[in-house]
Protein backbone atom coordinates (compact mmCIF):
# COMPACT_ATOMS: atom_id res chain seq x y z
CA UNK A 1 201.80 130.92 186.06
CA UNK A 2 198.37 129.33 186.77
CA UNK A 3 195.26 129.57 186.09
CA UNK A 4 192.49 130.13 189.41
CA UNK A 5 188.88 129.45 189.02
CA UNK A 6 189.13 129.02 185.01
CA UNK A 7 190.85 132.44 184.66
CA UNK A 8 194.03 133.66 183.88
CA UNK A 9 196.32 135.43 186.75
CA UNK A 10 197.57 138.91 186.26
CA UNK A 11 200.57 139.76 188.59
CA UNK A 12 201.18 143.45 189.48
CA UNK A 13 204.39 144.79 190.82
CA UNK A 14 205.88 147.63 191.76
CA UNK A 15 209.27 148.94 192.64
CA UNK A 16 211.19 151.93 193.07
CA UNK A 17 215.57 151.98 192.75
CA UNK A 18 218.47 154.03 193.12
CA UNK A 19 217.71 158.40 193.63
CA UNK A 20 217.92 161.47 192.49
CA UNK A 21 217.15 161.54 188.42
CA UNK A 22 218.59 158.54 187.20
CA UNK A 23 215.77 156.55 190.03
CA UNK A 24 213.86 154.38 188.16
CA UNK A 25 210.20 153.61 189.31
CA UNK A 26 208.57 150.44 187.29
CA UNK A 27 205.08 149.07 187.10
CA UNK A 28 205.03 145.83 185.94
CA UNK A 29 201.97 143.44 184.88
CA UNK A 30 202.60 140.29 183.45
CA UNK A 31 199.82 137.54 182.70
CA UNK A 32 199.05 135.04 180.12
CA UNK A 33 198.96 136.05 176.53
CA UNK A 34 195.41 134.75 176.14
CA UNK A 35 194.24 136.41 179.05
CA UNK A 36 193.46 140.03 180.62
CA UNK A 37 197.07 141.00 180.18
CA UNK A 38 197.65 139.86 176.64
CA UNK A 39 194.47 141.97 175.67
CA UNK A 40 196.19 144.94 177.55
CA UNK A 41 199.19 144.42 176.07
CA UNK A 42 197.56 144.32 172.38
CA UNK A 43 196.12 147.59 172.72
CA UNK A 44 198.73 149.21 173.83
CA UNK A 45 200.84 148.41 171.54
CA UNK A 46 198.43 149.08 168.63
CA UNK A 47 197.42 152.31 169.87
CA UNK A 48 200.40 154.55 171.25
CA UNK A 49 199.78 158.13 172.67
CA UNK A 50 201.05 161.71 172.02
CA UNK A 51 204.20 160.98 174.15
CA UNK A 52 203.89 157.58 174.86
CA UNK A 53 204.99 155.24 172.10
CA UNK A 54 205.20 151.26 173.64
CA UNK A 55 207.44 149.49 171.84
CA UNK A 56 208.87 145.67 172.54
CA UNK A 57 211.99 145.36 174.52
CA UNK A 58 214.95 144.05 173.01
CA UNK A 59 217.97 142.66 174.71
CA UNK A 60 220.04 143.32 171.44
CA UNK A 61 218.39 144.45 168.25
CA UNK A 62 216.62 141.39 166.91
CA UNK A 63 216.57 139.96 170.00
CA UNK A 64 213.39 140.40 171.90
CA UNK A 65 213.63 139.28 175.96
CA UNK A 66 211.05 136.74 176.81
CA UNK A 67 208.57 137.06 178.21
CA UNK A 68 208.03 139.50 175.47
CA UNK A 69 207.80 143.37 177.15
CA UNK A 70 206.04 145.90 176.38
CA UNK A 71 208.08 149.00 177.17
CA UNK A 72 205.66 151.79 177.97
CA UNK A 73 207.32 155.07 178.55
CA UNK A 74 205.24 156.94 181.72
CA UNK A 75 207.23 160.57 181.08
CA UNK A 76 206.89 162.13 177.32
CA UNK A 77 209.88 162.46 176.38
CA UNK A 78 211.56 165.74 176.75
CA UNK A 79 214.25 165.67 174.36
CA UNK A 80 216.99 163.98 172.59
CA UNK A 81 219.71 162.99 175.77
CA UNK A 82 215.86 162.13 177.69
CA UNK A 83 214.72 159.77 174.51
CA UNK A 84 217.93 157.86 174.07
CA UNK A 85 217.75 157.30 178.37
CA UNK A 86 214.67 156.32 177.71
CA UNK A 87 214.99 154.25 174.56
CA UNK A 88 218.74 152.98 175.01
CA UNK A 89 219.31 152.63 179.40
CA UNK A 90 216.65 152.26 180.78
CA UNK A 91 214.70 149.86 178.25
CA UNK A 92 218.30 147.54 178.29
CA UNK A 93 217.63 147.84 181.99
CA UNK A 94 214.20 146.41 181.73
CA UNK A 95 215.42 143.66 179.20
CA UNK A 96 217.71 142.88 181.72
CA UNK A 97 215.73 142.65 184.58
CA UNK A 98 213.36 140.54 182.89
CA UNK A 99 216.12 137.99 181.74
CA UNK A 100 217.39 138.28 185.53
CA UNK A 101 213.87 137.80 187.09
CA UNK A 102 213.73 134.50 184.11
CA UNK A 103 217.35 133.08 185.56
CA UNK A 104 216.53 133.02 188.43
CA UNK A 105 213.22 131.44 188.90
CA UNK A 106 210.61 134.49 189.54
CA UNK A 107 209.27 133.98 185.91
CA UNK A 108 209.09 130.63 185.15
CA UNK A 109 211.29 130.01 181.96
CA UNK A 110 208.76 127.52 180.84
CA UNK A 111 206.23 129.81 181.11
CA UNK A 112 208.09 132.23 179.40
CA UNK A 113 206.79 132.05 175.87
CA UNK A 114 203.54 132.13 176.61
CA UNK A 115 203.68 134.99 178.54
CA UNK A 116 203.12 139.06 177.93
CA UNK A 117 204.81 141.42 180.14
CA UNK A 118 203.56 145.39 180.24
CA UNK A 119 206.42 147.34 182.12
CA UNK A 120 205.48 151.08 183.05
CA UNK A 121 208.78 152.97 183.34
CA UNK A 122 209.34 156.47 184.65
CA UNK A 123 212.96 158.12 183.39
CA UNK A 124 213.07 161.50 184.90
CA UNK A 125 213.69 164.51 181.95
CA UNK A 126 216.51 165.32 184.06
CA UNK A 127 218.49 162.26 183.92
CA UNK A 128 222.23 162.14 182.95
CA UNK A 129 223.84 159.44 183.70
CA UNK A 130 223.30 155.96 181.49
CA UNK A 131 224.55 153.77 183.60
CA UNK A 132 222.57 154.50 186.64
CA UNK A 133 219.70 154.62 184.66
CA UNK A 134 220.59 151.31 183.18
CA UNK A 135 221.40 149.88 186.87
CA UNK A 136 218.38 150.64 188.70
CA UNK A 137 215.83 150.56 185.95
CA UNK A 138 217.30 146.51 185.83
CA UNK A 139 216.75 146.19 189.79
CA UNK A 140 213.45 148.09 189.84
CA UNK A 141 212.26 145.58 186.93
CA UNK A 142 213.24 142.56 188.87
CA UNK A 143 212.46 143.50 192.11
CA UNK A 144 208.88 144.66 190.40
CA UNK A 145 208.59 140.93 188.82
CA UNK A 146 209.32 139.59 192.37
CA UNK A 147 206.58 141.59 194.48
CA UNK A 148 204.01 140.67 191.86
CA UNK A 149 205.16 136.96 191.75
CA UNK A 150 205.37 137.33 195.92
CA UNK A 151 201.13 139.05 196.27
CA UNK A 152 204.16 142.07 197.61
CA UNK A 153 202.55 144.19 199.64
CA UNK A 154 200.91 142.30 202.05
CA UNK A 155 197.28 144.08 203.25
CA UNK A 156 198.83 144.06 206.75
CA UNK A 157 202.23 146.41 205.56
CA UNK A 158 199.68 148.48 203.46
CA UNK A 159 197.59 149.21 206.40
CA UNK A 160 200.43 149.91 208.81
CA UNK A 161 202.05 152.26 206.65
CA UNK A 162 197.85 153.94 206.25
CA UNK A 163 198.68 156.51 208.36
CA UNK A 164 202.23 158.04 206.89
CA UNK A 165 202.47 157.61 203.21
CA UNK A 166 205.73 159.00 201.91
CA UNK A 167 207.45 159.14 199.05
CA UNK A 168 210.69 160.50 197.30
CA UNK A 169 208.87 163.29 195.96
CA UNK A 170 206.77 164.11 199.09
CA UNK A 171 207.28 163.41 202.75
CA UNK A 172 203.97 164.58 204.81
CA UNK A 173 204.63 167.32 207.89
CA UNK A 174 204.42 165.03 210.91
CA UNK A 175 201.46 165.40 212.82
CA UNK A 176 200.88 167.67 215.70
């Protein structure tokens, strides 16, 4: 990553993967460690919320992924089968994706250690299965690390879809 102008880039990215309750929607912002996104990072970490405890994402225990990620949880969690999805899938998901997004040249591996990556992840209370949790909370991480590496959307897609946002949750009543 860069620097423009004498200041540090931030990339944002977003993705959504898989459906029903083991989806996986990720937020992703990943900058320099001296920059914007390093501060972020920092206080996040130092200063969890009721419900929302960041913690660093480990490929194996003792084995952080790099860049280092900050897992932060976007859905309290609602019980013990939802905080081991939470803590166990869908953050090895995220480790994954990162280490994917690394191997294959989206994050530069040289760039890698000096790095911080903040990855909002949303693991719906009503999710079940592990291994879909694990599979598309790895794509949406990657894919997520791609559109921010890409400038994903482009103003022109955001501004042809203007008139008909949708969603999984919500799909607007077409017009009459």
């Amino acid at each position: 990553m860069q620097q423009q102008n004498g200041t540090s880039r931030v990339l944002i990215g977003e993705s959504y993967a898989g459906g029903g309750a083991e989806a996986a929607h990720v937020n992703t912002v990943l900058g320099d460690r001296d920059g914007p996104a390093g501060a972020a990072w920092m206080a996040a970490l130092a200063m969890p919320r009721a419900g929302h405890i960041p913690f660093i994402t480990v490929l194996r225990p003792g084995l952080p992924v790099k860049p280092l990620t900050l897992f932060v949880n976007k859905a309290p969690i609602a019980g013990g089968e939802h905080g081991n999805l939470t803590w166990g899938a869908a953050q090895a998901g995220v480790a994954g994706g990162v280490a994917d997004a690394v191997a294959d040249g989206i994050v530069s591996a040289g760039d890698a250690d000096r790095m911080l990556l903040i990855a909002a992840v949303w693991v719906d209370p009503s999710a079940s299965d592990a291994g879909l949790v694990y599979a598309n909370n790895r794509a949406a991480t990657r894919a997520a690390l791609e559109a921010g590496a890409s400038g994903a959307p482009s103003v022109a897609d955001v501004l042809a879809a203007r008139h008909a946002p949708a969603n999984p949750f919500f799909t607007p009543a077409p017009a009459t």
